[in-house]
PDB file of N, CA and C in Angstrom:
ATOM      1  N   UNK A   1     -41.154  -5.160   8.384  1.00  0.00           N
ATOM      2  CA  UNK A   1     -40.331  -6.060   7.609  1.00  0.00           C
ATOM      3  C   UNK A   1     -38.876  -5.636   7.748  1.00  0.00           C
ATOM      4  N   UNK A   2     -38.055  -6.655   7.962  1.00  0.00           N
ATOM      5  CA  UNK A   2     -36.556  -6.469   7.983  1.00  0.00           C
ATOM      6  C   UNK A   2     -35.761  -6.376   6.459  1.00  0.00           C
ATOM      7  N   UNK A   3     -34.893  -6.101   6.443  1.00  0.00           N
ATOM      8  CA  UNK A   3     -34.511  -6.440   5.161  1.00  0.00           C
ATOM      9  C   UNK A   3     -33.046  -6.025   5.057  1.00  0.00           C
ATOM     10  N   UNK A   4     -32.090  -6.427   4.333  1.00  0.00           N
ATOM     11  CA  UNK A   4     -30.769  -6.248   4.168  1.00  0.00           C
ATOM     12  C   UNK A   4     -30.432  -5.952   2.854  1.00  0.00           C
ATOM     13  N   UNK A   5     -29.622  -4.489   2.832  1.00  0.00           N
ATOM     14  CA  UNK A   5     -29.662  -3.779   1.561  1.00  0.00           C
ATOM     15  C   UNK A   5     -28.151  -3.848   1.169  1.00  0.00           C
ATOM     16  N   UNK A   6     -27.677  -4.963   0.857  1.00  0.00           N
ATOM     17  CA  UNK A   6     -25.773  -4.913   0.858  1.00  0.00           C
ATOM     18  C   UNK A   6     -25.208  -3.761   0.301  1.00  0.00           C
ATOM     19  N   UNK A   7     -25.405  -3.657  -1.261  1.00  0.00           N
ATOM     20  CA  UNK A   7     -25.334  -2.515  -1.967  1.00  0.00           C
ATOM     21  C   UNK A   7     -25.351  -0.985  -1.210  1.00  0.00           C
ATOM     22  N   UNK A   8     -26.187  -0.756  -0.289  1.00  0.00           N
ATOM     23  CA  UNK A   8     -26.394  -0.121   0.876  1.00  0.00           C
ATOM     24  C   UNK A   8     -25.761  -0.054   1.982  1.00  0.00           C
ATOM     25  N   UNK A   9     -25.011  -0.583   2.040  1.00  0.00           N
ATOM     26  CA  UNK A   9     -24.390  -1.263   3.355  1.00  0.00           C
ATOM     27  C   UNK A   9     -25.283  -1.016   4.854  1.00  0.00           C
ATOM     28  N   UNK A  10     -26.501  -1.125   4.574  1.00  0.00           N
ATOM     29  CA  UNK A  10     -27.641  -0.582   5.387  1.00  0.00           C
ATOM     30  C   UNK A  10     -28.260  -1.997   5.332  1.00  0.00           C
ATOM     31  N   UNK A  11     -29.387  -1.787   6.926  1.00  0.00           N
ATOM     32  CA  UNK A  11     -30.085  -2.915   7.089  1.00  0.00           C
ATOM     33  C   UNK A  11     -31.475  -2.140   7.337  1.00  0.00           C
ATOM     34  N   UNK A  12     -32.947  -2.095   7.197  1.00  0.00           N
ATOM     35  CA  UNK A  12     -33.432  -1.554   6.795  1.00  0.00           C
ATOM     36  C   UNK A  12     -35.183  -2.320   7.778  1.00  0.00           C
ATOM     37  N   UNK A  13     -35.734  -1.122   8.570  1.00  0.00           N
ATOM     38  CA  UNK A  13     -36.869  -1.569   9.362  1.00  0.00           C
ATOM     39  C   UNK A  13     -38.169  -1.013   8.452  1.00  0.00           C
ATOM     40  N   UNK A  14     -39.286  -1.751   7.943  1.00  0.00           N
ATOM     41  CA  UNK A  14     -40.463  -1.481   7.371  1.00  0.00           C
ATOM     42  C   UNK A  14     -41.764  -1.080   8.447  1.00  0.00           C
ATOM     43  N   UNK A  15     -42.275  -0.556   8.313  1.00  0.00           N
ATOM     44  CA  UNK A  15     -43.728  -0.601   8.617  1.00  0.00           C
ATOM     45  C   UNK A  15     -44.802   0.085   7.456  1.00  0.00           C
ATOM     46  N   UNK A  16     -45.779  -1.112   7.386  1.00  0.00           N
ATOM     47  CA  UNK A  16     -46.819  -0.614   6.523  1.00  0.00           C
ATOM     48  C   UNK A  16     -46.510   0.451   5.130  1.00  0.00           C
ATOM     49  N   UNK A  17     -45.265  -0.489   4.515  1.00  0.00           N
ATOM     50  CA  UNK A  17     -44.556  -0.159   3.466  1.00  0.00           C
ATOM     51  C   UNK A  17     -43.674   0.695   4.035  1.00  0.00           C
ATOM     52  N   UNK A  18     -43.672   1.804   4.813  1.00  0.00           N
ATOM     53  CA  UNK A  18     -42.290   2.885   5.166  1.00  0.00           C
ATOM     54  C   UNK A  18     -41.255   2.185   5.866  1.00  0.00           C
ATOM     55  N   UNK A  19     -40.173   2.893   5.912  1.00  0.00           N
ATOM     56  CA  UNK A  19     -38.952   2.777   5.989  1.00  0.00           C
ATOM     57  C   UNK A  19     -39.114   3.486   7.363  1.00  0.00           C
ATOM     58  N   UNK A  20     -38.999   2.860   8.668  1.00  0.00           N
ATOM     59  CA  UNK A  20     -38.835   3.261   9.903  1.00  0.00           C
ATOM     60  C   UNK A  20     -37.885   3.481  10.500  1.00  0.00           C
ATOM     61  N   UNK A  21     -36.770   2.739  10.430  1.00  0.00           N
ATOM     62  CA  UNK A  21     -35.099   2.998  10.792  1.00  0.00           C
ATOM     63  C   UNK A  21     -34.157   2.002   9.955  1.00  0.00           C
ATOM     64  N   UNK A  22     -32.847   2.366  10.372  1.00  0.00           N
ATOM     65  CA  UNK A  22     -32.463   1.859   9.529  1.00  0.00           C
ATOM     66  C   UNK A  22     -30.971   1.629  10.182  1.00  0.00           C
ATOM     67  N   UNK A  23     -29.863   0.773   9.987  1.00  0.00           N
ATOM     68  CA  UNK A  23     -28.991   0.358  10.756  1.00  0.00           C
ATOM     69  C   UNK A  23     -27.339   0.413   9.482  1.00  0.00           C
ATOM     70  N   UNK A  24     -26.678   1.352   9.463  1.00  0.00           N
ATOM     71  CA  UNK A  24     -25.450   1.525   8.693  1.00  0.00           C
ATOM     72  C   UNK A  24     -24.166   1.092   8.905  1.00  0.00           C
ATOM     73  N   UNK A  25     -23.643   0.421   8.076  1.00  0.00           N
ATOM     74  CA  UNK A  25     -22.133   0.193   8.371  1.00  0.00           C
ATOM     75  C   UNK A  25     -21.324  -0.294   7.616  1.00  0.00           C
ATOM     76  N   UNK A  26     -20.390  -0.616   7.849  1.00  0.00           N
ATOM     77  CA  UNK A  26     -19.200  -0.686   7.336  1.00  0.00           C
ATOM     78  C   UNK A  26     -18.196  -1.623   7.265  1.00  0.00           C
ATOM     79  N   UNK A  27     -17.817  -2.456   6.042  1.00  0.00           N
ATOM     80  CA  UNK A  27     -17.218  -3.636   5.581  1.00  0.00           C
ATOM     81  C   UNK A  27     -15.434  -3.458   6.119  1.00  0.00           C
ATOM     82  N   UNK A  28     -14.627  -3.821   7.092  1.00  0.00           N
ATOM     83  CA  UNK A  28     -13.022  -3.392   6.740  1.00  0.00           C
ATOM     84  C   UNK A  28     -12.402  -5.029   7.152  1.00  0.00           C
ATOM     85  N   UNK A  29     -11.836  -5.232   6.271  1.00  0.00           N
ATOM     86  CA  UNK A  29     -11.325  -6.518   6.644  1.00  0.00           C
ATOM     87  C   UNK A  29     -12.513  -7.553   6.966  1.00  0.00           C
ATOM     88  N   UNK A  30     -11.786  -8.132   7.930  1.00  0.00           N
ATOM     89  CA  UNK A  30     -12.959  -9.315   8.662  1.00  0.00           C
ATOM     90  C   UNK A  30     -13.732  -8.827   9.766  1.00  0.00           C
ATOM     91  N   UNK A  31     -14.007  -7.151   9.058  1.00  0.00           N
ATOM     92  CA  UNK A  31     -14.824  -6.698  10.706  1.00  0.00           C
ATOM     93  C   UNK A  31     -16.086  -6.250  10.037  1.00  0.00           C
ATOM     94  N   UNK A  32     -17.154  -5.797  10.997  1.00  0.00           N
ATOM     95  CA  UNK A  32     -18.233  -5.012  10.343  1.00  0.00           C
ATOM     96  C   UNK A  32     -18.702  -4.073  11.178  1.00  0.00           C
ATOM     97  N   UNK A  33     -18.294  -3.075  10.761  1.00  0.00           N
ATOM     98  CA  UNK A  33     -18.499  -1.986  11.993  1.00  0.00           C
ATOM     99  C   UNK A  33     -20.002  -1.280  11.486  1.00  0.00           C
ATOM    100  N   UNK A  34     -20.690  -1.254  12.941  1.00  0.00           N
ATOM    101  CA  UNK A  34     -21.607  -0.713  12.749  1.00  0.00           C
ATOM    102  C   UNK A  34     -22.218   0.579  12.866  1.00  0.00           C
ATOM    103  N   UNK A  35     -22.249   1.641  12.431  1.00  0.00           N
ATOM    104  CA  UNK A  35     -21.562   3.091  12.646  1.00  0.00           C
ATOM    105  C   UNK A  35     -22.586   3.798  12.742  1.00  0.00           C
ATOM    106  N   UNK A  36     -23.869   3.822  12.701  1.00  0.00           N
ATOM    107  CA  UNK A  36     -25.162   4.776  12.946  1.00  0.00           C
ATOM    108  C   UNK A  36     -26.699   3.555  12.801  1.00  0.00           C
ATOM    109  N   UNK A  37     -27.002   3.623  13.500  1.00  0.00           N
ATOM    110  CA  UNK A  37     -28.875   3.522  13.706  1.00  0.00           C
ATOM    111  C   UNK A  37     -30.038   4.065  13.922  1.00  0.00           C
ATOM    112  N   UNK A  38     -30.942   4.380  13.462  1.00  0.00           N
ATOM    113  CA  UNK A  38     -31.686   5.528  13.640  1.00  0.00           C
ATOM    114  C   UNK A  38     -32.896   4.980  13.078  1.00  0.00           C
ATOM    115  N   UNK A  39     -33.873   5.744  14.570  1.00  0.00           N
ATOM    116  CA  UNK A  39     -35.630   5.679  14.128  1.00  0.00           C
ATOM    117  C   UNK A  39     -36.214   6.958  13.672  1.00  0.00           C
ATOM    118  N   UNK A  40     -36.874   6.292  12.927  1.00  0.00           N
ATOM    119  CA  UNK A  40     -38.304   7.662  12.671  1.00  0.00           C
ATOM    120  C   UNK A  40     -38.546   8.237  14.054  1.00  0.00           C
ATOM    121  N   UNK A  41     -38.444   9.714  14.178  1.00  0.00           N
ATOM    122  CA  UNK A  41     -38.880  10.153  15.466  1.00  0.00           C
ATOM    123  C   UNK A  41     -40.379   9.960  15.648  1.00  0.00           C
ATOM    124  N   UNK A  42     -40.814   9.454  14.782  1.00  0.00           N
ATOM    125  CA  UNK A  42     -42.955   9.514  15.296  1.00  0.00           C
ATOM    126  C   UNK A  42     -42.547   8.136  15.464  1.00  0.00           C
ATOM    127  N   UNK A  43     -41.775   6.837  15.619  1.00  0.00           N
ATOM    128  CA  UNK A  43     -41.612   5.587  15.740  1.00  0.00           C
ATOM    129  C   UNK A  43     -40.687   5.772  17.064  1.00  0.00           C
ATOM    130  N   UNK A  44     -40.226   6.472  17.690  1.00  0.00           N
ATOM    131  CA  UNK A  44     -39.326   6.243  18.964  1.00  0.00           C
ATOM    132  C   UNK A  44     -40.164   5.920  20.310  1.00  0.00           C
ATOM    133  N   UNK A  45     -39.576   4.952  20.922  1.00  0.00           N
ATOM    134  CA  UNK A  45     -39.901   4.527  22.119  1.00  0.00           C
ATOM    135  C   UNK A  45     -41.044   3.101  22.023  1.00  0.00           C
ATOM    136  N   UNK A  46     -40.887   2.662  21.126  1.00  0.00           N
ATOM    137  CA  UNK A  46     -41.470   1.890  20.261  1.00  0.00           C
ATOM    138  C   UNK A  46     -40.749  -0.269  20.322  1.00  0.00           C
ATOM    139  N   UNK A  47     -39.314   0.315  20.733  1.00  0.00           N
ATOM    140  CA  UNK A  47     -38.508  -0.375  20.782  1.00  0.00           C
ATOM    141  C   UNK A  47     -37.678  -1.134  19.456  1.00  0.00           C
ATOM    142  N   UNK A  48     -38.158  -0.200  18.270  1.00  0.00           N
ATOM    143  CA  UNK A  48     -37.524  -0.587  17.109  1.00  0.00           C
ATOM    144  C   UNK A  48     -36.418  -0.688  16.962  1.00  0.00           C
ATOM    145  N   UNK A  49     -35.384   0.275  17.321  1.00  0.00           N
ATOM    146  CA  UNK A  49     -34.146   0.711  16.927  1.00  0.00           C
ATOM    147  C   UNK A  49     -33.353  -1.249  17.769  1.00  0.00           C
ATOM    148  N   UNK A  50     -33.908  -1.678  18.915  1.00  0.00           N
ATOM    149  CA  UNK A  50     -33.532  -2.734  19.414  1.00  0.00           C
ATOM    150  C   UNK A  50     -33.484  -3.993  18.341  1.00  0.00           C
ATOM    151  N   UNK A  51     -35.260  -3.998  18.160  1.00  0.00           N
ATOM    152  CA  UNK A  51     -35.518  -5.388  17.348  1.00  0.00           C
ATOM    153  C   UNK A  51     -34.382  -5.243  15.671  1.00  0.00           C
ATOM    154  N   UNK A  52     -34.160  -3.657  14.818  1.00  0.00           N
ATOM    155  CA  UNK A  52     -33.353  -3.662  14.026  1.00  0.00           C
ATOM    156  C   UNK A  52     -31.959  -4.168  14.407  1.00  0.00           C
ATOM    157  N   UNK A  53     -31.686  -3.655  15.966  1.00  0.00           N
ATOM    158  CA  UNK A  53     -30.296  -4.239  15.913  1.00  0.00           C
ATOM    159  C   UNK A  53     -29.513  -5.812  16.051  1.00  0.00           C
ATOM    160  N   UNK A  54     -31.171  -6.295  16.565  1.00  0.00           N
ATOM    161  CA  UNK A  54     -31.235  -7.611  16.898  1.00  0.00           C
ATOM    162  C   UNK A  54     -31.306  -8.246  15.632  1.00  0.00           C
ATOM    163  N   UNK A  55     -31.693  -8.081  14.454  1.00  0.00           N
ATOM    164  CA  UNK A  55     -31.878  -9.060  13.619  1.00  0.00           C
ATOM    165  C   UNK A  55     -31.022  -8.070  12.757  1.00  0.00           C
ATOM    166  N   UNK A  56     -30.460  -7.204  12.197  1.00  0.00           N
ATOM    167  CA  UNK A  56     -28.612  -7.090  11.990  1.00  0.00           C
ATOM    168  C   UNK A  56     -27.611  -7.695  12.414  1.00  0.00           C
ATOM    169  N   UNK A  57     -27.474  -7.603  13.800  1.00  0.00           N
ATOM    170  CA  UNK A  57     -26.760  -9.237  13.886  1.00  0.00           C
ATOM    171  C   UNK A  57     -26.940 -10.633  13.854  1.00  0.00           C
ATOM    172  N   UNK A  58     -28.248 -10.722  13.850  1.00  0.00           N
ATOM    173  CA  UNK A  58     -28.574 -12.216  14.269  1.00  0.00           C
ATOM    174  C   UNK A  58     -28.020 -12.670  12.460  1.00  0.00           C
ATOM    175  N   UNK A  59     -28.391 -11.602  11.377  1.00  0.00           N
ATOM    176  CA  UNK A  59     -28.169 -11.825  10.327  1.00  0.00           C
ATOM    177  C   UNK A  59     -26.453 -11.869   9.912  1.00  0.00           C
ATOM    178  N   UNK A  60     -25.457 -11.389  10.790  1.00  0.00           N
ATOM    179  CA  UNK A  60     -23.955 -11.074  10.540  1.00  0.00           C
ATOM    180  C   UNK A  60     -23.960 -12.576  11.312  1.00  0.00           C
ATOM    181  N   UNK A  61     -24.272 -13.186  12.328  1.00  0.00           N
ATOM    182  CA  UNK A  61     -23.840 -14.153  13.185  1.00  0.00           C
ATOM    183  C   UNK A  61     -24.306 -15.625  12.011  1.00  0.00           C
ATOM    184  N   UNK A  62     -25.636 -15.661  11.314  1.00  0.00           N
ATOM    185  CA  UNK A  62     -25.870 -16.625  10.616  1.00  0.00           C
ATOM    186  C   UNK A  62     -25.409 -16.526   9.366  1.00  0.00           C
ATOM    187  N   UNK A  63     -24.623 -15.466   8.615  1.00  0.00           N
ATOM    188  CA  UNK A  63     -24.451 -15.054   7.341  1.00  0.00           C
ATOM    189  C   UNK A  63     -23.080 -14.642   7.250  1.00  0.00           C
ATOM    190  N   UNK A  64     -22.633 -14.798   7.980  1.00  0.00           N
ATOM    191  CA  UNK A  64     -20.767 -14.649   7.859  1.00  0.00           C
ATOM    192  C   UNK A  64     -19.931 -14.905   8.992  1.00  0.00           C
ATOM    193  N   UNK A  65     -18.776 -14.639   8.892  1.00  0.00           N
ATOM    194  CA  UNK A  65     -17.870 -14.739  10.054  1.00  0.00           C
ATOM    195  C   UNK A  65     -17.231 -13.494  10.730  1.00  0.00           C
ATOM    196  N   UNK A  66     -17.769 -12.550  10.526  1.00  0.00           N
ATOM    197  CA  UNK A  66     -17.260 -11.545  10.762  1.00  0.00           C
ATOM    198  C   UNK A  66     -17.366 -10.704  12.128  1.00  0.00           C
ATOM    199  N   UNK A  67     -16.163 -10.172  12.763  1.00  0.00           N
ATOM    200  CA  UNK A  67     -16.428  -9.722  13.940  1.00  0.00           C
ATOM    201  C   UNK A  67     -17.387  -8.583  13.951  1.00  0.00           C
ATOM    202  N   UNK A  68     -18.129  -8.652  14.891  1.00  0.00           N
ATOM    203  CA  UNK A  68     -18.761  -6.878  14.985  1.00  0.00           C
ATOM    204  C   UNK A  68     -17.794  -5.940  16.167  1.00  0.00           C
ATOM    205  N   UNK A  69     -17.987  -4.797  15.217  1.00  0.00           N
ATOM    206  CA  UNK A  69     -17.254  -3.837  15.809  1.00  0.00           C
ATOM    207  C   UNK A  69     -18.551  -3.054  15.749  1.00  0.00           C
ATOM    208  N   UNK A  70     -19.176  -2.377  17.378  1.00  0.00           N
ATOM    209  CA  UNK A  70     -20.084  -1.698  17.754  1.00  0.00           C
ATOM    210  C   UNK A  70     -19.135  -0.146  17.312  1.00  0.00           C
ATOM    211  N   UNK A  71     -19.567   0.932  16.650  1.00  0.00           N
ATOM    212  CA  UNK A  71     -18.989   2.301  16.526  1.00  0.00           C
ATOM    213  C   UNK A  71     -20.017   3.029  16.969  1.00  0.00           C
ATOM    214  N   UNK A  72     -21.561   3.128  16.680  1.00  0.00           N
ATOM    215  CA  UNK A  72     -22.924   3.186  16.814  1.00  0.00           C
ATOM    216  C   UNK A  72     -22.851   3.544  18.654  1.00  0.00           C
ATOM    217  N   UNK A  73     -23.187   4.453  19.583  1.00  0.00           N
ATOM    218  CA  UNK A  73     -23.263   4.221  21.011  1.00  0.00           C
ATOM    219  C   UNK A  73     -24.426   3.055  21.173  1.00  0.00           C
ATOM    220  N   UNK A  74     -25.681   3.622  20.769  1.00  0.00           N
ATOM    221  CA  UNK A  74     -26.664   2.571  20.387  1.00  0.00           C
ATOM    222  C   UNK A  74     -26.553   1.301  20.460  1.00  0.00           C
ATOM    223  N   UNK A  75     -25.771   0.716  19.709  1.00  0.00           N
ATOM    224  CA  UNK A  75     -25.323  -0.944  19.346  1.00  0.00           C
ATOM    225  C   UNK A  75     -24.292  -0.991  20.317  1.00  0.00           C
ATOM    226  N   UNK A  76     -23.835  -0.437  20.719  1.00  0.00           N
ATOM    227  CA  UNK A  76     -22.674  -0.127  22.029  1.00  0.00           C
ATOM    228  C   UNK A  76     -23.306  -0.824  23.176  1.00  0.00           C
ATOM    229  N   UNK A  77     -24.113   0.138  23.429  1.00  0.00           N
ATOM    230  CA  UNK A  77     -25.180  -0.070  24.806  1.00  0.00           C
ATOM    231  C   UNK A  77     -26.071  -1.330  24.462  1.00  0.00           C
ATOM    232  N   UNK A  78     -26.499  -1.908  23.439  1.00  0.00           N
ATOM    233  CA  UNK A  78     -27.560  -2.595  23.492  1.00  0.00           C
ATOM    234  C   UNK A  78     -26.254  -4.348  23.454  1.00  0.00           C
ATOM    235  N   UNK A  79     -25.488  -4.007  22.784  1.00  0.00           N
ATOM    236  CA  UNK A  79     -24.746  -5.511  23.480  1.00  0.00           C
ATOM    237  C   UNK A  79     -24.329  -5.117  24.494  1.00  0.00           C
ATOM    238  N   UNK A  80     -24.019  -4.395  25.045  1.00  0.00           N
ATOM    239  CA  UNK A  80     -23.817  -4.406  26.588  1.00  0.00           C
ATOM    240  C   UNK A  80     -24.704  -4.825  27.260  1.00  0.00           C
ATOM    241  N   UNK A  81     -25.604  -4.501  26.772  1.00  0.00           N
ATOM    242  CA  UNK A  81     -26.953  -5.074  27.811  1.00  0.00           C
ATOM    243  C   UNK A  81     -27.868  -6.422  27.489  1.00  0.00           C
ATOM    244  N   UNK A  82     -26.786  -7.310  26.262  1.00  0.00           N
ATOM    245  CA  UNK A  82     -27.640  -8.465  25.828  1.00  0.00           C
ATOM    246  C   UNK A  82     -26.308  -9.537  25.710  1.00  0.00           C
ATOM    247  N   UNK A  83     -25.863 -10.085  26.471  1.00  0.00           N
ATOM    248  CA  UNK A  83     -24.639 -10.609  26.694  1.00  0.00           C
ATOM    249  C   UNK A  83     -24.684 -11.842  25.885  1.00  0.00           C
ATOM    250  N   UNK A  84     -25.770 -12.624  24.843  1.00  0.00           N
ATOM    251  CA  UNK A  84     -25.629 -13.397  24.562  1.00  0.00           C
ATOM    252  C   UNK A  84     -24.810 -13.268  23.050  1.00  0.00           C
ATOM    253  N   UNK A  85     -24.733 -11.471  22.502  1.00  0.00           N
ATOM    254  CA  UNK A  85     -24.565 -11.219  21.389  1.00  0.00           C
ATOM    255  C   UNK A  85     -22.846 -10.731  21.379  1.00  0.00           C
ATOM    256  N   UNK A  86     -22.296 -10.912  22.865  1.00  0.00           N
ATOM    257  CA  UNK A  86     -20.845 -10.627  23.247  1.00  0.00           C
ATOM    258  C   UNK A  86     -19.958 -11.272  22.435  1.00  0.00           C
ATOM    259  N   UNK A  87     -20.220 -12.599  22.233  1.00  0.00           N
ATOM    260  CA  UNK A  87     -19.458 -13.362  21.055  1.00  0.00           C
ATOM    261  C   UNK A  87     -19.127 -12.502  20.234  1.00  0.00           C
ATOM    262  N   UNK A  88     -19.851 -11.322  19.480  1.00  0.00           N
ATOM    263  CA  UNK A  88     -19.667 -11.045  17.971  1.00  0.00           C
ATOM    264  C   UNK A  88     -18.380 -10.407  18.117  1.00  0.00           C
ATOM    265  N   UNK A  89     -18.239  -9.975  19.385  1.00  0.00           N
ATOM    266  CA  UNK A  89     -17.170  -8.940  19.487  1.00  0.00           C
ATOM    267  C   UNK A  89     -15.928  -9.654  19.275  1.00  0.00           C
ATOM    268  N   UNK A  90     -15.706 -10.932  19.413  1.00  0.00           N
ATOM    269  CA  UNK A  90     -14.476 -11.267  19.385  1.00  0.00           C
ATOM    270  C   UNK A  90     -14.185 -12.423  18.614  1.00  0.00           C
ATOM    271  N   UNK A  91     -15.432 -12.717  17.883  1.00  0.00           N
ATOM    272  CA  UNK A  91     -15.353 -14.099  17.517  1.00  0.00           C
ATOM    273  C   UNK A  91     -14.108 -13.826  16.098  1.00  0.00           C
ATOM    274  N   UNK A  92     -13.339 -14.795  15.480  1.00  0.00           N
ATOM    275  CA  UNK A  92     -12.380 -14.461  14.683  1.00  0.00           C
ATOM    276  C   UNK A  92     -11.122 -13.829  14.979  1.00  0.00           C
ATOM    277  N   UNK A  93     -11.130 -13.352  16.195  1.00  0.00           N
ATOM    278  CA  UNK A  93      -9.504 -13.070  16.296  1.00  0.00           C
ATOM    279  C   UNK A  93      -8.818 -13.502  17.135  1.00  0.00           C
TER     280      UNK A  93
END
């Protein structure tokens, strides 16, 4: 289960009730920087840390206007390598 913890400024991966990874960041202006992601090491290679980052933004792209700012290498590399999510980077300025 996905889930978005605002209060948290965390976005948050479930399995079978636990908390598997989890995706952190940070409100400045009209940006949202995304600054750490991280799996359960007994959950790595699994491809979680992806599908969390995928539906963190898919949720910033349908739920606000805000640019993403990748800080995360992680979220770095994974829009680098998913060009349809390149928009976020610049959309708004």
């Amino acid at each position: 289960m996905f889930r978005h913890e605002p209060a948290l400024s965390r976005y948050t991966l479930e399995l079978a009730g636990a908390t598997v990874g989890f995706a952190d960041y940070e409100i400045a202006g009209q940006d949202v920087l995304f600054t750490h992601v991280e799996v359960d090491p007994t959950h790595r290679g699994e491809g979680l840390a992806g599908i969390l980052v995928e539906q963190a933004l898919d949720d910033v792209r349908t739920g606000t206007t805000l640019t993403v700012v990748p800080v995360c290498p992680y979220v770095v590399r994974w829009i680098d390598l998913h060009a349809e999510y390149q928009d976020l980077l610049t959309r708004g300025r």
